[in-house]
Structures are given as C-alpha cells and as structure tokens.
Protein backbone atom coordinates (compact mmCIF):
# COMPACT_ATOMS: atom_id res chain seq x y z
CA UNK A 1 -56.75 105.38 11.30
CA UNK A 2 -57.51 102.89 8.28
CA UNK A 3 -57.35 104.16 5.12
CA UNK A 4 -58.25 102.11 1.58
CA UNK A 5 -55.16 101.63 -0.11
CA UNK A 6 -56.92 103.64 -2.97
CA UNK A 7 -56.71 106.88 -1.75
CA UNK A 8 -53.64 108.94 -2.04
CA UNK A 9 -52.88 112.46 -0.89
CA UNK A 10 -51.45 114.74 -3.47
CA UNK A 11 -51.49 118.92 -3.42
CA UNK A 12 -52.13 118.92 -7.19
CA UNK A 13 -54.81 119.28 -9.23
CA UNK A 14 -55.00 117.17 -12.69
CA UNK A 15 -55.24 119.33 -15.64
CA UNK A 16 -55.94 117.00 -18.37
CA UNK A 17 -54.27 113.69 -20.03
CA UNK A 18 -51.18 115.00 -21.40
CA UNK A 19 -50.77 118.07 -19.23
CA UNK A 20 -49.00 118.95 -16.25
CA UNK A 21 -50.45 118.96 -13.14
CA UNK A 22 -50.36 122.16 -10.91
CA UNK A 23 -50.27 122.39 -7.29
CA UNK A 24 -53.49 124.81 -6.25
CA UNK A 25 -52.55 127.67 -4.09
CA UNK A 26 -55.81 130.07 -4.53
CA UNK A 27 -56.61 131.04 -1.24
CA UNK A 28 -60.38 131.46 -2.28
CA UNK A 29 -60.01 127.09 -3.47
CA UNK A 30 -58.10 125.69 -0.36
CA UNK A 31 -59.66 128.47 2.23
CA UNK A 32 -63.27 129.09 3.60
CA UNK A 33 -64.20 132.36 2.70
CA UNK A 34 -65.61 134.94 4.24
CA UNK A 35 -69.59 134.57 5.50
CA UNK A 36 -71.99 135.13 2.41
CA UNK A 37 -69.66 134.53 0.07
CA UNK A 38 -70.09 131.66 -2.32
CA UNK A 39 -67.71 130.03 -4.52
CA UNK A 40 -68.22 129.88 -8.93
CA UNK A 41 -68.52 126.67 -10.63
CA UNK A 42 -64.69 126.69 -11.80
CA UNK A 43 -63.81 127.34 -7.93
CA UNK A 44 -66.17 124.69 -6.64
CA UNK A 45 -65.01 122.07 -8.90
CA UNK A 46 -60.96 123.23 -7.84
CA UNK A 47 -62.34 122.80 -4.32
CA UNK A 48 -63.21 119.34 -4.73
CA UNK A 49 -60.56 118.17 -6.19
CA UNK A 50 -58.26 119.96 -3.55
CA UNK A 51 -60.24 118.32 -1.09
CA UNK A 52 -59.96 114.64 -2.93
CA UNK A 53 -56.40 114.67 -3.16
CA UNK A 54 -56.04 115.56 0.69
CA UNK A 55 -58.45 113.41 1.88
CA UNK A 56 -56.64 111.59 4.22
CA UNK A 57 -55.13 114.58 6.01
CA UNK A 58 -58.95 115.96 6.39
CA UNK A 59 -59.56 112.96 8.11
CA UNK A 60 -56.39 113.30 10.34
CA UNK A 61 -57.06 116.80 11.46
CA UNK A 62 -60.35 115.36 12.55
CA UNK A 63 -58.49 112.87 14.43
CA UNK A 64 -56.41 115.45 15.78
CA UNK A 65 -59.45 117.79 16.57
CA UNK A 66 -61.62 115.64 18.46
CA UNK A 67 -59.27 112.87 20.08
CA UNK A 68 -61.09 110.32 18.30
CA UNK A 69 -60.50 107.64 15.59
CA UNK A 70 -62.38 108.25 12.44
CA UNK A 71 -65.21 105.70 12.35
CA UNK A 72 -65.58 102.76 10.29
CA UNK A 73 -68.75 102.38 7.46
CA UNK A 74 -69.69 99.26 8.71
CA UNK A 75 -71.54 98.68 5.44
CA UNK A 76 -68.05 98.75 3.43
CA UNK A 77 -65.50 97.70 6.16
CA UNK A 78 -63.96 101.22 4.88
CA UNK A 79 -63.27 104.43 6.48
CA UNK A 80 -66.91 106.42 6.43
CA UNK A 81 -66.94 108.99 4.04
CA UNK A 82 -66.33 112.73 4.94
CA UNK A 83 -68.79 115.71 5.26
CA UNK A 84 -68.37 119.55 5.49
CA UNK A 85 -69.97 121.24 7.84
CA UNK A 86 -70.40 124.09 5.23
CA UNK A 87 -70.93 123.28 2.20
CA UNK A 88 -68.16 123.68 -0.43
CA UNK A 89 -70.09 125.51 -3.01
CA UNK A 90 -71.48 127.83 0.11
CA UNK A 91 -67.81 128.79 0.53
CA UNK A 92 -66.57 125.68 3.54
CA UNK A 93 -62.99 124.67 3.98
CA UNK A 94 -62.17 121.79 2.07
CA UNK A 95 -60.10 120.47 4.75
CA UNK A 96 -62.57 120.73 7.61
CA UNK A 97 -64.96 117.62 7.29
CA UNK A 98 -66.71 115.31 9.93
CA UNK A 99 -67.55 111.46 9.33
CA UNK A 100 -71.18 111.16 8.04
CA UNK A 101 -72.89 107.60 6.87
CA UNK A 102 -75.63 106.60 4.22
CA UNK A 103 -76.45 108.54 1.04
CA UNK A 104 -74.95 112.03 0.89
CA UNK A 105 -78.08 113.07 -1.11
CA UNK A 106 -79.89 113.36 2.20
CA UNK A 107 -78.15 115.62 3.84
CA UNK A 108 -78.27 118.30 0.56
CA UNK A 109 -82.02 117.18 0.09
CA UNK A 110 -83.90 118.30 3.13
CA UNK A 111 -85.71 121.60 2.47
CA UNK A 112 -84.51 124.56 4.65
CA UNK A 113 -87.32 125.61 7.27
CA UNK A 114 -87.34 129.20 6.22
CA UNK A 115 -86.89 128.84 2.86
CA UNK A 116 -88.24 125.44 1.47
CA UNK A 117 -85.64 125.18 -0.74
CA UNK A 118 -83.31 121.81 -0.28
CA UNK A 119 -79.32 122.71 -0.93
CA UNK A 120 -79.74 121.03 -4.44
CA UNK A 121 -82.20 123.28 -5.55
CA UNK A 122 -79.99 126.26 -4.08
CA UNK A 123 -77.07 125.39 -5.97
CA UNK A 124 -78.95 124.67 -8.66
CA UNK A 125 -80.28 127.77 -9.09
CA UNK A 126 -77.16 129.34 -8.35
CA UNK A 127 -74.95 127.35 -11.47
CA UNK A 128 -78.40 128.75 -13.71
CA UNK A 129 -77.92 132.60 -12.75
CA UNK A 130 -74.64 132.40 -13.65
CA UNK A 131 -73.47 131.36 -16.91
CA UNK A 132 -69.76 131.38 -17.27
CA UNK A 133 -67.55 131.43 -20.32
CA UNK A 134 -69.10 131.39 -23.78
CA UNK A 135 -71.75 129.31 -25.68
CA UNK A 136 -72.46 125.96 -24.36
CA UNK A 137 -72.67 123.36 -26.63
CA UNK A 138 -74.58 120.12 -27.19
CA UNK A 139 -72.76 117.04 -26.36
CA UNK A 140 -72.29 114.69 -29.33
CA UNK A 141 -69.98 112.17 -28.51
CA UNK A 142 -71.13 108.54 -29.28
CA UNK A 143 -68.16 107.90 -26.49
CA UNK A 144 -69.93 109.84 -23.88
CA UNK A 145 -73.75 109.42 -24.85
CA UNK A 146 -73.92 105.71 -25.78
CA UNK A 147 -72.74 102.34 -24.06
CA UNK A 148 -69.31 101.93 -25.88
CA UNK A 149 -68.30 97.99 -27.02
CA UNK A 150 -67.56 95.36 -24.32
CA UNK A 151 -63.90 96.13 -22.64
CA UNK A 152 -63.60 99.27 -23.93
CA UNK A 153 -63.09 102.10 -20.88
CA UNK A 154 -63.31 106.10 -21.03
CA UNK A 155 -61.09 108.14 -20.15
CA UNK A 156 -61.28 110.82 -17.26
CA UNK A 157 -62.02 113.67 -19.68
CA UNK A 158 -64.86 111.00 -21.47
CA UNK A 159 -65.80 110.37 -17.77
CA UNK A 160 -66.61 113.78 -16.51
CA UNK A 161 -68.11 114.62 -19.45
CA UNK A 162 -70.54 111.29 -19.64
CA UNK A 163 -71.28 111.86 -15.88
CA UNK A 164 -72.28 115.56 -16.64
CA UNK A 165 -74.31 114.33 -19.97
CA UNK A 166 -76.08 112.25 -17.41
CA UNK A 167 -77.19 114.92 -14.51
CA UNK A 168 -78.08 117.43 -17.08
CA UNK A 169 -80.40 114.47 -18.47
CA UNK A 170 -81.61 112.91 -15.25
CA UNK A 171 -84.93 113.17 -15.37
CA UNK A 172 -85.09 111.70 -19.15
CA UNK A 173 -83.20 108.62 -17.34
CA UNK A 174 -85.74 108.34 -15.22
CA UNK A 175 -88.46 108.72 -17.48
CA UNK A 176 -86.74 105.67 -19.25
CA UNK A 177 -86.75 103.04 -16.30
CA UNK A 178 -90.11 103.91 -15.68
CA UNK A 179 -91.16 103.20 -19.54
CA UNK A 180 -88.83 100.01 -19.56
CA UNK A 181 -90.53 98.66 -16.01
CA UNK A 182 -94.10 100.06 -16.11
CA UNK A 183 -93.39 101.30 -12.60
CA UNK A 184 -92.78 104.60 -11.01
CA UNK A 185 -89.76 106.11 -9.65
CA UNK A 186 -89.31 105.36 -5.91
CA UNK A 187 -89.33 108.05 -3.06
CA UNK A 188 -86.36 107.86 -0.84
CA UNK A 189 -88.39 107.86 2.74
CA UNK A 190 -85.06 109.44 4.05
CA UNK A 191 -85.48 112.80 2.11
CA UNK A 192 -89.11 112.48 0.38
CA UNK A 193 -87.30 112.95 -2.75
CA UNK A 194 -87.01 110.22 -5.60
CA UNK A 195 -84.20 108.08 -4.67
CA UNK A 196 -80.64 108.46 -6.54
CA UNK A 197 -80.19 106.85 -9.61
CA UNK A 198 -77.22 104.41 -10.06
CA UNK A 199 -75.58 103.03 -13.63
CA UNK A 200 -75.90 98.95 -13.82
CA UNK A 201 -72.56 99.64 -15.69
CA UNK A 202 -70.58 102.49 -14.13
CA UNK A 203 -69.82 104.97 -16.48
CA UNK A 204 -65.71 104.54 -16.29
CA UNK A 205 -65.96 101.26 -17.33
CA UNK A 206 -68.28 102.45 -20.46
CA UNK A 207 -71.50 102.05 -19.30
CA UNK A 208 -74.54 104.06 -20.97
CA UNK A 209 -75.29 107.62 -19.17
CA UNK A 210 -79.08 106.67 -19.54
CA UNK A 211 -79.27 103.74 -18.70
CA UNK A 212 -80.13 103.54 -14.78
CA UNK A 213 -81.52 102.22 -11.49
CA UNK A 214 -82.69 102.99 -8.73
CA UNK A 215 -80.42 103.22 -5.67
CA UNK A 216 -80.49 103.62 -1.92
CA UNK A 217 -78.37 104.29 0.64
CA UNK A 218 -74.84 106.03 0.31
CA UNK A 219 -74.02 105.34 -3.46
CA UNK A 220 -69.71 104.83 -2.57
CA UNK A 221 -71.07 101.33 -0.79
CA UNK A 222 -71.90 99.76 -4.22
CA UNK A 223 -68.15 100.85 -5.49
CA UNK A 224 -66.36 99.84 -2.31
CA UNK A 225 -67.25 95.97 -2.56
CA UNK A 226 -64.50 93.65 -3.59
CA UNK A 227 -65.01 91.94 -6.74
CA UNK A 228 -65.12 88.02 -5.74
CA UNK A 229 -62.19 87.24 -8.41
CA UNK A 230 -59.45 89.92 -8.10
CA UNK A 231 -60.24 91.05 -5.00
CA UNK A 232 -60.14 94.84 -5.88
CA UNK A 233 -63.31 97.47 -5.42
CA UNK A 234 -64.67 99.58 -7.69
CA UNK A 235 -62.80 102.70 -6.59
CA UNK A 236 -59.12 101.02 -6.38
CA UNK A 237 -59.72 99.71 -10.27
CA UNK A 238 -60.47 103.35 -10.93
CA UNK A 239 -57.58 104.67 -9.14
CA UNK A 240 -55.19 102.30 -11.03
CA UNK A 241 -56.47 103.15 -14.10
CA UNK A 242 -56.27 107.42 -13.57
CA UNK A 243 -52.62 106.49 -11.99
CA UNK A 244 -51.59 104.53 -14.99
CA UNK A 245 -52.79 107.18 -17.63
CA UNK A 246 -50.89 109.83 -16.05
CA UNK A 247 -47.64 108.24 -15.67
C-alpha cells in the first residue's frame, strides 16, 4: 500500500493547543452502533477524528478484507480517499471504509428515493433539532472572519472555527461571487446541486472565509498537488505545521 508521508496513525484525539491529548476509548466513538441509532454532534466530530488519526489502518483492514491493494487517485498520484459505507453521523464504524473517487459531496447529495431528502439535508436537520450546550454565540474574531496580513497563519482552534464561520455562511459566500462576477452559481451535473465552493486562499494559511470559488471534482485533489518550489502539498504543509504546534 502507498501512503502520503503526511498521514500518521495516532489513537488520540487533540484537545486543544496547550492540552493533553487523550486516547478515545468510547465505545459509542470508535464502534458502529446499534441500527437506528445516530450519533450527537460532540460524538460525530470524536468519530472523525478517531477515524483521521487511524486512517491508514482503515485502509489496511480493507486490504486485509478484500485481498486487494487500495487503489490509487490517479488525479493526485495519492492513495484515493476513504468512504463509509454508513455514514458516521448515521452511527458507521469509523474503521470500516471502502476507496471512493471524485467529490465526496456527491455521494451525501443525491436525494433518497423514498424520502427526497439528500444526506446533507438529513444531517442538517438533525444538528437543528438538537441544540446542545448553552447559548451560541456570534463569531467576532477579525482572525477568523477576515483575510489576516500576508504570512500570517491560524491556528487549529482559529481554523475550525473560520471553517465553521464559513458553512454556517455559505450561501452569503455565494451570493458574493455571484455579485463580484455577474454570473450565477454553477450546478454540479454530478448531483444537480450547486457545485462546492473552494477558498482561492485556504483558510489555514489565512485566507478570508468569504471569499470563494467555485470547485469541482473531489476538493482533497486541489490540496494534494506539490507546490513547484518546495515540493510539498497542501496537506503535508498542514501536517507540519499541527505537528510542530503540539510538540
């Protein structure tokens, strides 16, 4: 199997710069659970991560599964990412995946044939009947709702806060490509949705949540390019840079 040299199984979940990291035992994060079950927003997001960390070994038990080598994205020259079967937030193992190509919007966009409804708009639905915690408030941040200065980067608490500034907002970015081109929003012919949208500056290296483009295709192709001068992708600058701030 080839792997990128950016990814990097770990049992541990990342708490925060500054705090420790904790290995993640809950049987209800690293398990499926039962049929009809469904995991909460704090579980799904533990999920991920769990899953992130062990990606590699997903992809071996694949291996191990089927007999087979997991499949190159010809697009990147990279391993092809990994899909579950059930979805995480409908309550999937983490660790059971199968290789999948092109944008992983499609497969959560395409409306169910009984009930119409795509798995975005299920999920969706399901984080807005069910608040957790206290009072949510508005996002203020000129570090995580504005461009910040050339070379500056955020951190990963500035970063998942920017990216969720953004989806809560998507629409508005939309809106503002539209105004800036006097065009409309494309249709991605693969899900007869509008296509993704994609930051001209990614948002890690301090880009502006609002400011976006339309993408196609599977949107880990654009970060998996090597940069003509150092040689590194998107995703192993990243990785450095998470790596270095927890040490």
């Amino acid at each position: 199997m080839i792997a990128s040299d950016h990814e990097i199984d770990a049992d541990y979940t990342t708490t925060g710069k500054g705090k420790k990291r904790e290995p993640i035992t809950d049987p209800r994060i690293i398990k499926e659970l039962p049929h009809g079950e469904v995991r909460t927003s704090e579980e799904l997001e533990k999920a991920r991560q769990y899953f992130k960390n062990r990606k590699l070994e997903a992809r071996r038990r694949w291996e191990e599964r089927t007999g087979e080598k997991w499949p190159i994205d010809p697009a990147t020259g990279q391993p092809t990412r990994a899909s579950h079967p059930r979805p995480l937030a409908d309550g999937g193992d983490p660790m059971v995946v199968e290789p999948a190509f092109g944008d992983p919007n499609t497969e959560h966009m395409i409306p169910d044939p009984v009930t119409g409804k795509t798995d975005q708009q299920r999920f969706g639905s399901r984080e807005g009947t069910k608040p957790r915690g206290g009072k949510r408030e508005p996002i203020t941040d000129p570090r995580i709702i504005k461009e910040l200065p050339h070379g500056e980067v955020r951190t990963s608490e500035e970063l998942e806060k920017a990216r969720q500034y953004f989806k809560n907002r998507k629409l508005e970015a939309r809106r503002r490509w539209e105004e800036r081109t006097g065009e409309k929003w494309p249709i991605d012919p693969a899900t007869g949705q509008p296509t993704r949208a994609s930051h001209p500056r990614p948002l890690a290296d301090g880009g502006d949540p609002m400011v976006v483009e339309p993408a196609f295709g599977d949107p880990n192709t654009e970060h998996m390019i090597p940069d003509p001068v150092t040689g590194k992708t998107d995703q192993q600058r990243f990785g450095e840079r998470r790596r270095n701030k927890d040490k």
